[in-house]
PDB file of N, CA and C in Angstrom:
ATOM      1  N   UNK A   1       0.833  -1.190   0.000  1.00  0.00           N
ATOM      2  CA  UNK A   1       0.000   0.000   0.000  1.00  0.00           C
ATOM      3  C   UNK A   1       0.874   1.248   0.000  1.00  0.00           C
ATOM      4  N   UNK A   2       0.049   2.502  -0.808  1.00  0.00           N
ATOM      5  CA  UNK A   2       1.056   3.580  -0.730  1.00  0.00           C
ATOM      6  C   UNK A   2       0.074   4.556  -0.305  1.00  0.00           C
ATOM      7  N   UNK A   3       1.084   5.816   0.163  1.00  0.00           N
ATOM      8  CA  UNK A   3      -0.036   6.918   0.907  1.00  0.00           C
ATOM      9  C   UNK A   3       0.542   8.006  -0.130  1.00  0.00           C
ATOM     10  N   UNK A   4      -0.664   9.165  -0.421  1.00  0.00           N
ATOM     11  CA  UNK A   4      -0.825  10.134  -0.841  1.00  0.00           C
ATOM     12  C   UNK A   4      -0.905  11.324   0.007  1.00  0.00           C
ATOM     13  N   UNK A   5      -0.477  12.275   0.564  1.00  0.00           N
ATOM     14  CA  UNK A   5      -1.530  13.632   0.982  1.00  0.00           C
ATOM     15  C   UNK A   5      -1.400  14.852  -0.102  1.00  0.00           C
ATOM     16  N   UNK A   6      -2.091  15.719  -0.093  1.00  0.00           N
ATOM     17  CA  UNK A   6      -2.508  16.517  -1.067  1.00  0.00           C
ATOM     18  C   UNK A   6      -2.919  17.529  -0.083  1.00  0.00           C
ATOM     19  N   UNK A   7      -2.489  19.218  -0.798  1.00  0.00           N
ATOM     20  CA  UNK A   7      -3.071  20.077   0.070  1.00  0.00           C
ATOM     21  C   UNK A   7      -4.427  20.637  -0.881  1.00  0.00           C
ATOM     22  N   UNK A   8      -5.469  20.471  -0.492  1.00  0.00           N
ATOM     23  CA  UNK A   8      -6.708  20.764  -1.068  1.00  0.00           C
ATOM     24  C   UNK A   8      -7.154  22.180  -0.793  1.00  0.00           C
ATOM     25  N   UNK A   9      -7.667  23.016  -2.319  1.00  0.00           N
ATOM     26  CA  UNK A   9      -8.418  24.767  -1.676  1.00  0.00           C
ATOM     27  C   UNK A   9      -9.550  24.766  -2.138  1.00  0.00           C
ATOM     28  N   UNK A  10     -10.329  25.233  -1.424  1.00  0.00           N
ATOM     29  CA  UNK A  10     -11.959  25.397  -1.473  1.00  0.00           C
ATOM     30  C   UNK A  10     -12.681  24.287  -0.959  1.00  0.00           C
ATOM     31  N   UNK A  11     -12.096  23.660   0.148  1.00  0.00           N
ATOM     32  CA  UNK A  11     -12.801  23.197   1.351  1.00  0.00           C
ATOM     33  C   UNK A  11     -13.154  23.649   2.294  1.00  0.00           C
ATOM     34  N   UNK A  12     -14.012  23.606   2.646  1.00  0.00           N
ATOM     35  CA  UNK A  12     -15.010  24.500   3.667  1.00  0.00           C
ATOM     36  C   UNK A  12     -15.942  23.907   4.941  1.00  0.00           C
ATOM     37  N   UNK A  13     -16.363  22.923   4.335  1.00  0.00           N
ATOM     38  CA  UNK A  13     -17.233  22.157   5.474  1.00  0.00           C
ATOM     39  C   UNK A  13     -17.307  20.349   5.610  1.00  0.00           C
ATOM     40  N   UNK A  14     -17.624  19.999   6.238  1.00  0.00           N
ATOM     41  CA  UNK A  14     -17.829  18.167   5.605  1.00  0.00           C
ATOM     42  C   UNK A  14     -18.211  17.908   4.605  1.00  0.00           C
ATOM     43  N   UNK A  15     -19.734  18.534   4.037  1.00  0.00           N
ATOM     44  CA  UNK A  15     -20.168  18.349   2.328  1.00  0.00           C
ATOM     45  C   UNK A  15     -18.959  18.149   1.591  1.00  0.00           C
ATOM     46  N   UNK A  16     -18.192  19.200   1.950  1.00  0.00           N
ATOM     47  CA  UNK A  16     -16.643  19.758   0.753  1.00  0.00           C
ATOM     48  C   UNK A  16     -15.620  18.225   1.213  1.00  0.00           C
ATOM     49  N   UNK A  17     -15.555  17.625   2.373  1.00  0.00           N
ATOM     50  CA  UNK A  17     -14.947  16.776   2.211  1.00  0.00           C
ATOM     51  C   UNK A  17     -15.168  15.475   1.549  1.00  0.00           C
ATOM     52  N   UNK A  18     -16.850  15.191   1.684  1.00  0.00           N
ATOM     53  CA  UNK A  18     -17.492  14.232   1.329  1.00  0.00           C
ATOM     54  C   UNK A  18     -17.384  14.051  -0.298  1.00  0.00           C
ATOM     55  N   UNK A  19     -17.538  15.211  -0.674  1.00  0.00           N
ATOM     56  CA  UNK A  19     -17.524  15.717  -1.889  1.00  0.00           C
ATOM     57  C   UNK A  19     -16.026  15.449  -3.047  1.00  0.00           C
ATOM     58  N   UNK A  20     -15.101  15.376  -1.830  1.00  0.00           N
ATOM     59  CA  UNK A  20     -13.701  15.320  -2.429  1.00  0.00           C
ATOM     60  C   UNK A  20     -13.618  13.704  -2.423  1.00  0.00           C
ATOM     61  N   UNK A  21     -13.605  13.022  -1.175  1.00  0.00           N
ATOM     62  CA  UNK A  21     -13.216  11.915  -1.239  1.00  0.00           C
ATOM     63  C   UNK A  21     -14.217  10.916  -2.092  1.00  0.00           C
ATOM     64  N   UNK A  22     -15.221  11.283  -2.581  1.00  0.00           N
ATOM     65  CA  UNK A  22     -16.007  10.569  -3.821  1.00  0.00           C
ATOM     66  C   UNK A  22     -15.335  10.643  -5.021  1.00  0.00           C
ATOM     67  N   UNK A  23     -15.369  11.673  -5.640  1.00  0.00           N
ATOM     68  CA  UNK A  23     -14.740  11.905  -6.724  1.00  0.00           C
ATOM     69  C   UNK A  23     -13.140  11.458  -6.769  1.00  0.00           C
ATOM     70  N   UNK A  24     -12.485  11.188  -5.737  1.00  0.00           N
ATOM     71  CA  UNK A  24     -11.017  10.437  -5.633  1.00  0.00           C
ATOM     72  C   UNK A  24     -11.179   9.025  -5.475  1.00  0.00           C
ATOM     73  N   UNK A  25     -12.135   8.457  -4.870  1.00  0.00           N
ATOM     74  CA  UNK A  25     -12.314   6.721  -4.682  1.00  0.00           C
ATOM     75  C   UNK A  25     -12.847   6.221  -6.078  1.00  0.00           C
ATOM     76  N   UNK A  26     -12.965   7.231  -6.741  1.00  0.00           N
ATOM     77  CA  UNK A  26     -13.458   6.388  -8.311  1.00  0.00           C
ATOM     78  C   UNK A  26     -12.312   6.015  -9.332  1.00  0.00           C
ATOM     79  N   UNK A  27     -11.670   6.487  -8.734  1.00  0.00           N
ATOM     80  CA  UNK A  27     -10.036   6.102  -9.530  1.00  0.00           C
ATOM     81  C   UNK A  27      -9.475   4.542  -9.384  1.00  0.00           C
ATOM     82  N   UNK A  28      -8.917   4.103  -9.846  1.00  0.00           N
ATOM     83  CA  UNK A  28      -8.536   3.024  -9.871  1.00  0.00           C
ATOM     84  C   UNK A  28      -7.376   2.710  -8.971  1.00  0.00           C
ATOM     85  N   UNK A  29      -7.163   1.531  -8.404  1.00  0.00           N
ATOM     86  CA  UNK A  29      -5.726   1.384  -7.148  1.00  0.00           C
ATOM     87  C   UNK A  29      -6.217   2.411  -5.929  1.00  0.00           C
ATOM     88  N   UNK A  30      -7.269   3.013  -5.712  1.00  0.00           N
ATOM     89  CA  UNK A  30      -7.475   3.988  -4.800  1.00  0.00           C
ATOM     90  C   UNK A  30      -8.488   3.485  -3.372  1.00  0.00           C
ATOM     91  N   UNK A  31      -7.824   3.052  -2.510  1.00  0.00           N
ATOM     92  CA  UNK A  31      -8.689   1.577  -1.575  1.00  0.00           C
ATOM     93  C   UNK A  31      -9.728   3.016  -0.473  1.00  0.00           C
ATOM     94  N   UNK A  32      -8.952   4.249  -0.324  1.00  0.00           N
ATOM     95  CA  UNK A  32      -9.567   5.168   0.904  1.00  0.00           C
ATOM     96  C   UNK A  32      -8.903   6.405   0.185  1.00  0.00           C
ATOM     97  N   UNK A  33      -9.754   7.636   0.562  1.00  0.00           N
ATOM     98  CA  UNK A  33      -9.552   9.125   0.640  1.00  0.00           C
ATOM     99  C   UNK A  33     -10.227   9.196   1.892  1.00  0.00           C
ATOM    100  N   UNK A  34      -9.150  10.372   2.534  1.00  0.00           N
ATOM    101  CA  UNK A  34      -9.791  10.848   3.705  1.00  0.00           C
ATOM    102  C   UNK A  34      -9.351  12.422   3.417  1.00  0.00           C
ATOM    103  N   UNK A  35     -10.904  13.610   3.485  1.00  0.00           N
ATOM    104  CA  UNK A  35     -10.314  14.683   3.255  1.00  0.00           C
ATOM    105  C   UNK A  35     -10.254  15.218   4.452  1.00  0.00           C
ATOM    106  N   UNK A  36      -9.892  16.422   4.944  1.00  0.00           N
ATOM    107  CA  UNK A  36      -9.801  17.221   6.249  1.00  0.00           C
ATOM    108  C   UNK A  36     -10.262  18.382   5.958  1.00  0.00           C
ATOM    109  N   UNK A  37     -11.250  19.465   6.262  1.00  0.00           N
ATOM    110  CA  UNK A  37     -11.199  20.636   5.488  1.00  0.00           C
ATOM    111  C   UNK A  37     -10.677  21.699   6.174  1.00  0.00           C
ATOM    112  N   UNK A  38     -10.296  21.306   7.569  1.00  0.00           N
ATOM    113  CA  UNK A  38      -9.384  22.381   8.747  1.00  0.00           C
ATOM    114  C   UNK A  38      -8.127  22.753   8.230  1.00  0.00           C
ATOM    115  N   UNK A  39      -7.528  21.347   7.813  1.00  0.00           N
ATOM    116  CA  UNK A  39      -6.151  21.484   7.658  1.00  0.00           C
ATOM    117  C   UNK A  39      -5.447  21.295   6.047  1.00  0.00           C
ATOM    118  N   UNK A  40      -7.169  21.475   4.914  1.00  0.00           N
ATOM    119  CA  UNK A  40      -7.033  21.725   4.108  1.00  0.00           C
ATOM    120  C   UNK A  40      -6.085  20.332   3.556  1.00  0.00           C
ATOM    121  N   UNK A  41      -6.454  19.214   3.708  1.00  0.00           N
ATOM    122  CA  UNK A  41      -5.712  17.955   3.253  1.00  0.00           C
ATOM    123  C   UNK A  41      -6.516  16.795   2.845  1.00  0.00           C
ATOM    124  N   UNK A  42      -5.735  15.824   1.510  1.00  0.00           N
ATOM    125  CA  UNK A  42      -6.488  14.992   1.384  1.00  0.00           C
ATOM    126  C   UNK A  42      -5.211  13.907   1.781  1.00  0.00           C
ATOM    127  N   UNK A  43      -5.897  12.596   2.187  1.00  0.00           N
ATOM    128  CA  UNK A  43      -4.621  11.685   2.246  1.00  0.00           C
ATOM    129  C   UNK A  43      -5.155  10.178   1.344  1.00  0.00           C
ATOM    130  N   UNK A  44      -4.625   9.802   0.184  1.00  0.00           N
ATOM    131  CA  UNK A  44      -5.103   8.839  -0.455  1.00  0.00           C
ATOM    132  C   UNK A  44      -4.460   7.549   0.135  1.00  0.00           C
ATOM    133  N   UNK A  45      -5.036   6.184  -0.017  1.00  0.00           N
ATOM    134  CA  UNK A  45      -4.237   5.139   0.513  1.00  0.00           C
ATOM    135  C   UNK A  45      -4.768   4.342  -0.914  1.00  0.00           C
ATOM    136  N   UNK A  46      -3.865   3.918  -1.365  1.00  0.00           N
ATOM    137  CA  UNK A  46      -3.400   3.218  -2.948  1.00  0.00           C
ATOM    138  C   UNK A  46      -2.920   1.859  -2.777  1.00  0.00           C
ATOM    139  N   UNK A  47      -2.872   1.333  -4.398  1.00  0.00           N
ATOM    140  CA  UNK A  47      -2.170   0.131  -4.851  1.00  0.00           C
ATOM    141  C   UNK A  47      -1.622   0.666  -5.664  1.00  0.00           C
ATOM    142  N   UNK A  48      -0.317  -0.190  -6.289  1.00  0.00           N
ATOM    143  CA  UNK A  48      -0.267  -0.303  -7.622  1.00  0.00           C
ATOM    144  C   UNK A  48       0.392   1.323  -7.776  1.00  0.00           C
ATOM    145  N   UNK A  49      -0.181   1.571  -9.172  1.00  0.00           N
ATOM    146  CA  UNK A  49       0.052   3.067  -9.685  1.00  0.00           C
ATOM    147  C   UNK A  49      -0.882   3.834  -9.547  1.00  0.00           C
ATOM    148  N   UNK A  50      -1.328   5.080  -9.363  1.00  0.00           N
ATOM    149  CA  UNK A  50      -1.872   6.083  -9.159  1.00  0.00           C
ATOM    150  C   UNK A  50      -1.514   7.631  -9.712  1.00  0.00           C
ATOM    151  N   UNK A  51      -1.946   8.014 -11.033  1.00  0.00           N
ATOM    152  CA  UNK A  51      -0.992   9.157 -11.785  1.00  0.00           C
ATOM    153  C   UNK A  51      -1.887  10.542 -11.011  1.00  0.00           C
ATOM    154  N   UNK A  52      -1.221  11.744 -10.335  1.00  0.00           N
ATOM    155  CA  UNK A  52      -1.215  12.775  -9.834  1.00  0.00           C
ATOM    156  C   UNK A  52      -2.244  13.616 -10.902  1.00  0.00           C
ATOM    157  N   UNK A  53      -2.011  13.537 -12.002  1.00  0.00           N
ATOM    158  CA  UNK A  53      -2.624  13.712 -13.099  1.00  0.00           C
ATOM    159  C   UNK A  53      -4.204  13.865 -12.741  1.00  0.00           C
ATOM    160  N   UNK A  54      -4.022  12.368 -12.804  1.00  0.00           N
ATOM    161  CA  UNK A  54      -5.826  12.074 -12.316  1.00  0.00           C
ATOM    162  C   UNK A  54      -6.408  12.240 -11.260  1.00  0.00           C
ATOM    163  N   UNK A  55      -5.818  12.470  -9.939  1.00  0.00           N
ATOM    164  CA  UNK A  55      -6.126  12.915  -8.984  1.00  0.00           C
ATOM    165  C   UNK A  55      -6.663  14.654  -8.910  1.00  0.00           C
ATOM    166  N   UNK A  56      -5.693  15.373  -9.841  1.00  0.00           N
ATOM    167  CA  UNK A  56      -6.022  16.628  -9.689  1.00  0.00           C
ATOM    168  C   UNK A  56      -7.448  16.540 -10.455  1.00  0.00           C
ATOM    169  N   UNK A  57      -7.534  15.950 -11.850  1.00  0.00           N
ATOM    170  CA  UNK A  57      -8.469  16.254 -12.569  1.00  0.00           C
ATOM    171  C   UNK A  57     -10.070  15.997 -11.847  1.00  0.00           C
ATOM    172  N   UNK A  58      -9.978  14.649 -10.866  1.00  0.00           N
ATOM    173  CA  UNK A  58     -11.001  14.493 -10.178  1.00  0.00           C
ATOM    174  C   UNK A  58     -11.055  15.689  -9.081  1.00  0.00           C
ATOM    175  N   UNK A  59     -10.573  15.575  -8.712  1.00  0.00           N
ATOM    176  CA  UNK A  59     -10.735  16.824  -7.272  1.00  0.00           C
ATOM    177  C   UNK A  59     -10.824  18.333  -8.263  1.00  0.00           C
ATOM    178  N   UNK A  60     -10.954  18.311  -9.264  1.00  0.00           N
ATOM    179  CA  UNK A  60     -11.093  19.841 -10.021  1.00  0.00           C
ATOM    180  C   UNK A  60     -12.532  19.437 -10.308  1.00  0.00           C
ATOM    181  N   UNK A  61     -12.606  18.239 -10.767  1.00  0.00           N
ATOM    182  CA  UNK A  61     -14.274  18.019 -11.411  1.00  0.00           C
ATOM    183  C   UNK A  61     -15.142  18.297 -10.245  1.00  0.00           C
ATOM    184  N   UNK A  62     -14.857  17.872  -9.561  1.00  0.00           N
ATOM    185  CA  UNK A  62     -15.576  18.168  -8.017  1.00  0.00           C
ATOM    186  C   UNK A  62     -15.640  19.752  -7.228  1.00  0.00           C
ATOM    187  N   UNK A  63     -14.875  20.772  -8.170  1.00  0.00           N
ATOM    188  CA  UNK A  63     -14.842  22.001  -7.765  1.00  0.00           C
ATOM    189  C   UNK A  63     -13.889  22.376  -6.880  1.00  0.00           C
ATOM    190  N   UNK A  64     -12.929  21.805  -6.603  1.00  0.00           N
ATOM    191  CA  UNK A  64     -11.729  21.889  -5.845  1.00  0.00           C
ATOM    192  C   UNK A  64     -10.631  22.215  -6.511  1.00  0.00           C
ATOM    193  N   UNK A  65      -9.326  22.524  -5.659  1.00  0.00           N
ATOM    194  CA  UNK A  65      -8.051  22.586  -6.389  1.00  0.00           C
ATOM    195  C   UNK A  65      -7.167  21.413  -5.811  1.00  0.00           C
ATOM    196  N   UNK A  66      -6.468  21.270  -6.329  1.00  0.00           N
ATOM    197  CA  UNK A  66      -5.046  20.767  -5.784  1.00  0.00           C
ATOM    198  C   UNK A  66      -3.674  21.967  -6.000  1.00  0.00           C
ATOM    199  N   UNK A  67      -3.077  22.084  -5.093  1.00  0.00           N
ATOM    200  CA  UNK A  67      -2.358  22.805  -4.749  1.00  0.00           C
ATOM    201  C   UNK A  67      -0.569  22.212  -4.219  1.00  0.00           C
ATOM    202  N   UNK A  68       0.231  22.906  -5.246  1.00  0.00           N
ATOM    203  CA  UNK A  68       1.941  22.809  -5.339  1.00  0.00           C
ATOM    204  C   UNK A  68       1.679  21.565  -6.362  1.00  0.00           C
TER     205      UNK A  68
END
């Protein structure tokens, strides 16, 4: 297993987290997202490969950023 964190902008409340970690568990190799919206973080727990790529693009579809 591999871990991800991500600093996430335009999180705001639980909806906004709920909201993030859906649109990231639809990815493939992706077993958990857990977002935080205090500390503005997502942390993915993976298999396999997982391209950054696709992570941003989901968390943008969802109205979010990814950030650095």
């Amino acid at each position: 297993m591999n871990r991800l964190t991500l600093t996430i902008e335009g999180m705001t409340c639980h909806h906004c987290e709920m909201t993030v970690e859906k649109a990231v568990k639809q990815l493939k190799n992706v077993l958990s997202a857990k977002a935080d919206h205090q500390n503005k973080t997502l942390e993915i727990v993976y298999t396999g490969e997982l391209k950054i790529e696709d992570v941003k693009q989901k968390v943008e579809e969802a109205g979010y950023k990814v950030l650095g």
